[in-house]
N, C-alpha and C. Protein backbone atom coordinates (compact mmCIF):
# COMPACT_ATOMS: atom_id res chain seq x y z
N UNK A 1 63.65 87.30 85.61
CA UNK A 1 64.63 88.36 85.53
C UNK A 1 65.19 88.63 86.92
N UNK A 2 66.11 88.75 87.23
CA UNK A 2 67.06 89.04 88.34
C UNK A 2 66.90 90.90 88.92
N UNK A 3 66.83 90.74 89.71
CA UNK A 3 66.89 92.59 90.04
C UNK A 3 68.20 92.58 90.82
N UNK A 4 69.28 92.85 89.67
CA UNK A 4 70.64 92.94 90.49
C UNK A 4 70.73 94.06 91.57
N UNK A 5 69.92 95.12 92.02
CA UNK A 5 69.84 96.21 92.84
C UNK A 5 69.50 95.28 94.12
N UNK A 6 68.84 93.92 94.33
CA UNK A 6 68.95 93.43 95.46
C UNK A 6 69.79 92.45 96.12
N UNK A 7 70.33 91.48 95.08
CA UNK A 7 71.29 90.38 95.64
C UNK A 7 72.54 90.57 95.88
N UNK A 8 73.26 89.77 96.66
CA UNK A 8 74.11 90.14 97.34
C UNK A 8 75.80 89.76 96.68
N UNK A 9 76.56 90.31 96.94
CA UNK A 9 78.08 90.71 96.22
C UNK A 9 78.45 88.70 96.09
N UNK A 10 77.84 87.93 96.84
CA UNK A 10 77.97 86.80 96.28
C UNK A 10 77.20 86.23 95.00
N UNK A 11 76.29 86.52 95.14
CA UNK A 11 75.41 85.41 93.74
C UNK A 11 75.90 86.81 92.98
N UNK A 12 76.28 88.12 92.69
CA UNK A 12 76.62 88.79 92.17
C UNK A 12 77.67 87.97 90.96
N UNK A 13 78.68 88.10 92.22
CA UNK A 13 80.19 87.03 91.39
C UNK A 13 79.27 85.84 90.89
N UNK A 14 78.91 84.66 91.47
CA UNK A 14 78.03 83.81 90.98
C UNK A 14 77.23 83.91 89.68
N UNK A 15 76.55 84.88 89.30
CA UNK A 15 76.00 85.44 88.21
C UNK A 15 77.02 85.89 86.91
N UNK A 16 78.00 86.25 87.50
CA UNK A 16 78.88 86.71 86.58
C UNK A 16 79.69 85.57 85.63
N UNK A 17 80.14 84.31 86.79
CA UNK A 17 80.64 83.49 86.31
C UNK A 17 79.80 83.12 85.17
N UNK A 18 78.46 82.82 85.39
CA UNK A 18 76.83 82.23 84.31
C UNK A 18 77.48 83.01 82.96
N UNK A 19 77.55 84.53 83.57
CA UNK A 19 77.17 85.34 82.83
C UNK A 19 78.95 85.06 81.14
N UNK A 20 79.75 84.77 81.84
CA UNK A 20 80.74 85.08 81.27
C UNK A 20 80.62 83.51 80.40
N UNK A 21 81.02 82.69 81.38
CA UNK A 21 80.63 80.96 80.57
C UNK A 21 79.59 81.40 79.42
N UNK A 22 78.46 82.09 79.38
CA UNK A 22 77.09 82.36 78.10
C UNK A 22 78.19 83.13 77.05
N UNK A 23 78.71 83.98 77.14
CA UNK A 23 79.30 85.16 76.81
C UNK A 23 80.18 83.79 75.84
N UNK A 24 80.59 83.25 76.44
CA UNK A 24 82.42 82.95 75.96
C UNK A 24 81.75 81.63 74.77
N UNK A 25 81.15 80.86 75.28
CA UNK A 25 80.15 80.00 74.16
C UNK A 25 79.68 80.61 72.85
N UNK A 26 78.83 82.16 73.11
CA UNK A 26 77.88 82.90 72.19
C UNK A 26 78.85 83.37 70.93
N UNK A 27 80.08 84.02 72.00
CA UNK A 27 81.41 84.33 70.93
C UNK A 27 82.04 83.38 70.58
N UNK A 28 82.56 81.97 70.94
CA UNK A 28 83.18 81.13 69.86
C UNK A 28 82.09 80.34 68.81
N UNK A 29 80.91 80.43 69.07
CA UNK A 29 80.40 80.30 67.95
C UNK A 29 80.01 80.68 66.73
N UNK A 30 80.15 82.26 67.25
CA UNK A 30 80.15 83.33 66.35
C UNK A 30 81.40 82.99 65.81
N UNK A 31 82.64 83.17 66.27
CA UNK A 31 83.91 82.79 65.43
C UNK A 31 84.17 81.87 64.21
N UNK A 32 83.54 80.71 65.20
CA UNK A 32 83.60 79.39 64.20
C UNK A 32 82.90 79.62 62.80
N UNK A 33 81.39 80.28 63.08
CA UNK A 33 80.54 80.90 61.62
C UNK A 33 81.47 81.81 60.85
N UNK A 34 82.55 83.13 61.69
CA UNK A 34 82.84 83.85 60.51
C UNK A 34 84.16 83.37 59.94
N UNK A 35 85.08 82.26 60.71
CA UNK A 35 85.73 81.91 60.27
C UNK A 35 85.46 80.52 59.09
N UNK A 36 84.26 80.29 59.06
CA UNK A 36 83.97 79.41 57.76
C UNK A 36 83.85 80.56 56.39
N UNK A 37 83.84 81.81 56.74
CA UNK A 37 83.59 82.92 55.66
C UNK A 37 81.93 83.08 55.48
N UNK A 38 81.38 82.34 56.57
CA UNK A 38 79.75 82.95 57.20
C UNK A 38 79.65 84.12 57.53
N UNK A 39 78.68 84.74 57.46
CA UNK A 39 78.28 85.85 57.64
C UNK A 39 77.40 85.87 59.69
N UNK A 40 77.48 86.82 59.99
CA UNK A 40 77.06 86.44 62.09
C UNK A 40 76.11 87.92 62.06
N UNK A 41 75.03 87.89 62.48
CA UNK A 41 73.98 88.77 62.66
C UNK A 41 74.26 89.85 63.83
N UNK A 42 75.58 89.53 64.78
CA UNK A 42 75.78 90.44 65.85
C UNK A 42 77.77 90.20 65.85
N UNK A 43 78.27 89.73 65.56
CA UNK A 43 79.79 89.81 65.06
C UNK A 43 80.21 90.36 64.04
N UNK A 44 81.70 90.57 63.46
CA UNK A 44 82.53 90.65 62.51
C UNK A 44 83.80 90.58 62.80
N UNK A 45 84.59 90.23 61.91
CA UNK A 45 85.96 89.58 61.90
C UNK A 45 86.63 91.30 61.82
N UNK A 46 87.62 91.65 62.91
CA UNK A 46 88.41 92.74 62.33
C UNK A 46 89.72 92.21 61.92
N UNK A 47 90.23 92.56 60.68
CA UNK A 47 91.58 92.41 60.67
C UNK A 47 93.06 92.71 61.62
N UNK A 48 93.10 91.62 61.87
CA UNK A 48 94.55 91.62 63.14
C UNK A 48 95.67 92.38 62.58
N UNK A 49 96.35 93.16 63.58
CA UNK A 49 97.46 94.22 63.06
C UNK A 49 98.80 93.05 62.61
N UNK A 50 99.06 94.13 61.86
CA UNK A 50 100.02 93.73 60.42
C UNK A 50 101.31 92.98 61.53
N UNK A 51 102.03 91.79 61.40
CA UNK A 51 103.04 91.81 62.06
C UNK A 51 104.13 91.67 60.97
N UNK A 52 105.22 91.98 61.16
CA UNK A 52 106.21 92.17 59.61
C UNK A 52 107.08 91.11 60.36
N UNK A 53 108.29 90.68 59.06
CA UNK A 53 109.31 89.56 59.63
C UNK A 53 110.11 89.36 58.36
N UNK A 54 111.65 89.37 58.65
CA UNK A 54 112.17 88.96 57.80
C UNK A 54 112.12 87.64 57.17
N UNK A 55 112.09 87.51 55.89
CA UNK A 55 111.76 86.23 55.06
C UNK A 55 113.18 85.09 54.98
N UNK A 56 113.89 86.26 54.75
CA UNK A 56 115.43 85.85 54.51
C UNK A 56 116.20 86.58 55.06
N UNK A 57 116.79 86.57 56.62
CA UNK A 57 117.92 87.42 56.83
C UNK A 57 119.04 87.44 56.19
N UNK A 58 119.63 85.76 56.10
CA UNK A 58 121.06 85.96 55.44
C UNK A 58 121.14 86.91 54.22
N UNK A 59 120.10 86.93 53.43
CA UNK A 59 120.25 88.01 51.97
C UNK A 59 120.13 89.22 52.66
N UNK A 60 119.39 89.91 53.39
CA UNK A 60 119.16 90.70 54.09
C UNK A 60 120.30 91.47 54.62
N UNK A 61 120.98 90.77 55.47
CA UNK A 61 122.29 91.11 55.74
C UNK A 61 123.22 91.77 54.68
N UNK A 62 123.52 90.33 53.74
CA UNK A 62 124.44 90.38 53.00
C UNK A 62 124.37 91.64 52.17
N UNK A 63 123.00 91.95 51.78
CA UNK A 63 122.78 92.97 50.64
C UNK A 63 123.13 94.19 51.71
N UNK A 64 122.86 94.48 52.98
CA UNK A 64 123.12 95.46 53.66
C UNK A 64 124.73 95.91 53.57
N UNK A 65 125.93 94.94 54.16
CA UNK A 65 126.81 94.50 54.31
C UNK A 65 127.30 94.97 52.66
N UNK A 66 126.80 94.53 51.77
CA UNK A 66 127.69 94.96 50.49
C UNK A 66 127.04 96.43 50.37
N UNK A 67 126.29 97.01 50.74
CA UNK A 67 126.13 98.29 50.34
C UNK A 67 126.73 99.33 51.18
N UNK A 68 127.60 98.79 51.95
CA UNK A 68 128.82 99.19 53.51
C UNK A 68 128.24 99.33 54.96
N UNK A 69 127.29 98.77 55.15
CA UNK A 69 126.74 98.98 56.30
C UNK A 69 127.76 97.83 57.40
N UNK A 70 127.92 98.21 58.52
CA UNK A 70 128.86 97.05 59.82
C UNK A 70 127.63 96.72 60.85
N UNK A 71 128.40 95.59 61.10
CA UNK A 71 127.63 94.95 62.25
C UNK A 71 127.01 95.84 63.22
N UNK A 72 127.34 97.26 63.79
CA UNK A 72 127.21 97.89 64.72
C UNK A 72 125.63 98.54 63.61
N UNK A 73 125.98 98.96 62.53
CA UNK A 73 124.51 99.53 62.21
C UNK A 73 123.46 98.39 61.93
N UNK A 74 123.58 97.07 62.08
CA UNK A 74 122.76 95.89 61.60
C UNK A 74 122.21 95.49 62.75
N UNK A 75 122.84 95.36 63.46
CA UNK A 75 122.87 94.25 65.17
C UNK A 75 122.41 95.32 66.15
N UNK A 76 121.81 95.09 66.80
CA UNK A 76 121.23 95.64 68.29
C UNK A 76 121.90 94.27 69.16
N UNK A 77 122.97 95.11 70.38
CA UNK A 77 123.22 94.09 71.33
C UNK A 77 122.84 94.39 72.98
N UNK A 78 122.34 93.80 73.39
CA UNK A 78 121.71 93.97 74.93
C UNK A 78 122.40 93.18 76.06
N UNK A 79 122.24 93.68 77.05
CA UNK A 79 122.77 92.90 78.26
C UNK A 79 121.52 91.74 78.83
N UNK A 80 122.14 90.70 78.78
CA UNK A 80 121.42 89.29 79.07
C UNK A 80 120.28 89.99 80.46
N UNK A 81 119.29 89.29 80.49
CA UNK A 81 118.41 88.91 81.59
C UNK A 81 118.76 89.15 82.77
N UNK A 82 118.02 89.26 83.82
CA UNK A 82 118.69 88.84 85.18
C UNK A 82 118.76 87.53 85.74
N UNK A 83 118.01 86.32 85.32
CA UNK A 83 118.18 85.09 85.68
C UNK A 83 119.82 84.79 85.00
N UNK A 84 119.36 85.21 83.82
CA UNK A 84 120.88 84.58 83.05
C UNK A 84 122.54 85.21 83.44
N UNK A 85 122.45 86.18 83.95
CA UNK A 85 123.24 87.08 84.89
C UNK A 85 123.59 86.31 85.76
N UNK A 86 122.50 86.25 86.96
CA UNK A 86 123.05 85.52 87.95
C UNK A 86 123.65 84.41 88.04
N UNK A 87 122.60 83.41 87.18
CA UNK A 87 123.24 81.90 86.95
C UNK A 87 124.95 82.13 86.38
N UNK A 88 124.82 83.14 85.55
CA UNK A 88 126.70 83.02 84.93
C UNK A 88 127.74 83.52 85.91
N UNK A 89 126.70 84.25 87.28
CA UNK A 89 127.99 84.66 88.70
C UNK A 89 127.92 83.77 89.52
N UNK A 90 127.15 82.88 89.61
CA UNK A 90 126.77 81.88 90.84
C UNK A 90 127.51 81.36 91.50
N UNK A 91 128.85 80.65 90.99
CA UNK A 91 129.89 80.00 91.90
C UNK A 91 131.35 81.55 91.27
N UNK A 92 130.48 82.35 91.50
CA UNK A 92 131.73 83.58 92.01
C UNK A 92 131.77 84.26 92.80
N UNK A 93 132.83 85.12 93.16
CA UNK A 93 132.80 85.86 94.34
C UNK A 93 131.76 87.29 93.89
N UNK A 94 131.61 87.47 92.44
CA UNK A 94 130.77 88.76 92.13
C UNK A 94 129.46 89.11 93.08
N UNK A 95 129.46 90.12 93.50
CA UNK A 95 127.88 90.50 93.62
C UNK A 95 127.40 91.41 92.91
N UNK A 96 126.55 90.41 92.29
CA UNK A 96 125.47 91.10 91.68
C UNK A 96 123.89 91.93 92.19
N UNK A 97 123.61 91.31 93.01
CA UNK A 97 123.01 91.90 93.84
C UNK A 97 122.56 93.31 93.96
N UNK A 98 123.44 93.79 94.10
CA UNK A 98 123.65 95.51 94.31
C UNK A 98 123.15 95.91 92.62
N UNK A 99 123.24 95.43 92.01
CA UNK A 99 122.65 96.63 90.68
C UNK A 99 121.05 95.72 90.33
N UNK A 100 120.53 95.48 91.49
CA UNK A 100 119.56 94.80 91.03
C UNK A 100 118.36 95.37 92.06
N UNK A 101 117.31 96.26 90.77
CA UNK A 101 116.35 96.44 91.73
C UNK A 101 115.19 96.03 91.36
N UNK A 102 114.37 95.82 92.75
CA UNK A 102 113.20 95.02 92.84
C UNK A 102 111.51 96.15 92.97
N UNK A 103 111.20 95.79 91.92
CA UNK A 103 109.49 96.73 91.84
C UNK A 103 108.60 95.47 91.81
N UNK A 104 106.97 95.85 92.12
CA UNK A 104 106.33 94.77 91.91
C UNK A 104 105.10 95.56 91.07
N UNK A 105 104.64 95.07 90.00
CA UNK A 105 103.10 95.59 88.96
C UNK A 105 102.13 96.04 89.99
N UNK A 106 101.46 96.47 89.34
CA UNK A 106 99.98 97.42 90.11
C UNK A 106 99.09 96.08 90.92
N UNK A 107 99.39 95.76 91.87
CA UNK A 107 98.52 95.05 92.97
C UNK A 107 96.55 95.15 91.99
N UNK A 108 96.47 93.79 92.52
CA UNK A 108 94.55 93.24 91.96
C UNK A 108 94.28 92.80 93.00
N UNK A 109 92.87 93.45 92.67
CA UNK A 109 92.05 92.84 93.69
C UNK A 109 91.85 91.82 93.40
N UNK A 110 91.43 90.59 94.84
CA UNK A 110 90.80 89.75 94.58
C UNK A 110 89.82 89.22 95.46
N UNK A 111 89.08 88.83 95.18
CA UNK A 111 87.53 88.39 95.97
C UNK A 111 88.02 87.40 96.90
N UNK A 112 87.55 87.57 98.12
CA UNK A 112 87.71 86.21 98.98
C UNK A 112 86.37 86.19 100.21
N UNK A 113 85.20 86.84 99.78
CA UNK A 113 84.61 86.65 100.14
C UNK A 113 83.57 85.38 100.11
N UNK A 114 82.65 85.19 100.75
CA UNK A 114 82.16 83.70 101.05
C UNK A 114 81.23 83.42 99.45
């Protein structure tokens, strides 16, 4: 048995890696059992949230469309990307530039110790 209260922030990470590789094995095997419709002594399958999708738009539409609905209540329209923006100003005089602002996600740590 390990007394993690003494080793050091390296075999720590080191341990963890063990620890996660055991972990990630223990659970796809468990998977593989409940996805045969096996039963797992420390797992269970939860049902994944519902995702919906049209089957048939064109009827979809059409039935909308004959009951008077317009393109404006059917269609959601958005302004393209910013890659796709730029690439369509590239050999112009536009700047785009100026309505373009730059954030970066919540900074991670990362280990770079020995």
């Amino acid at each position: 048995m390990i007394d993690i209260n003494v080793i050091s922030i390296k075999e720590a990470y080191e341990l963890r890696v063990v620890l996660n590789n055991m972990i990630h094995t223990h659970e796809t095997n468990a998977m593989d059992v409940l996805m045969k419709g096996e039963t797992h002594p420390d797992f269970a399958l939860k049902q994944g949230n519902k995702i919906r999708a049209w089957n048939d738009t064109d009827s979809m539409i059409q039935l909308l469309r004959d009951s008077g609905y317009t393109s404006t209540d059917i269609y959601n329209v958005k302004v393209k990307g910013i890659p796709a923006i730029v690439k369509l100003t590239k050999e112009t005089e536009i700047d785009i530039e100026q309505f373009i602002e730059v954030s970066r996600n919540k900074s991670t740590l990362v280990y770079t110790g020995e």
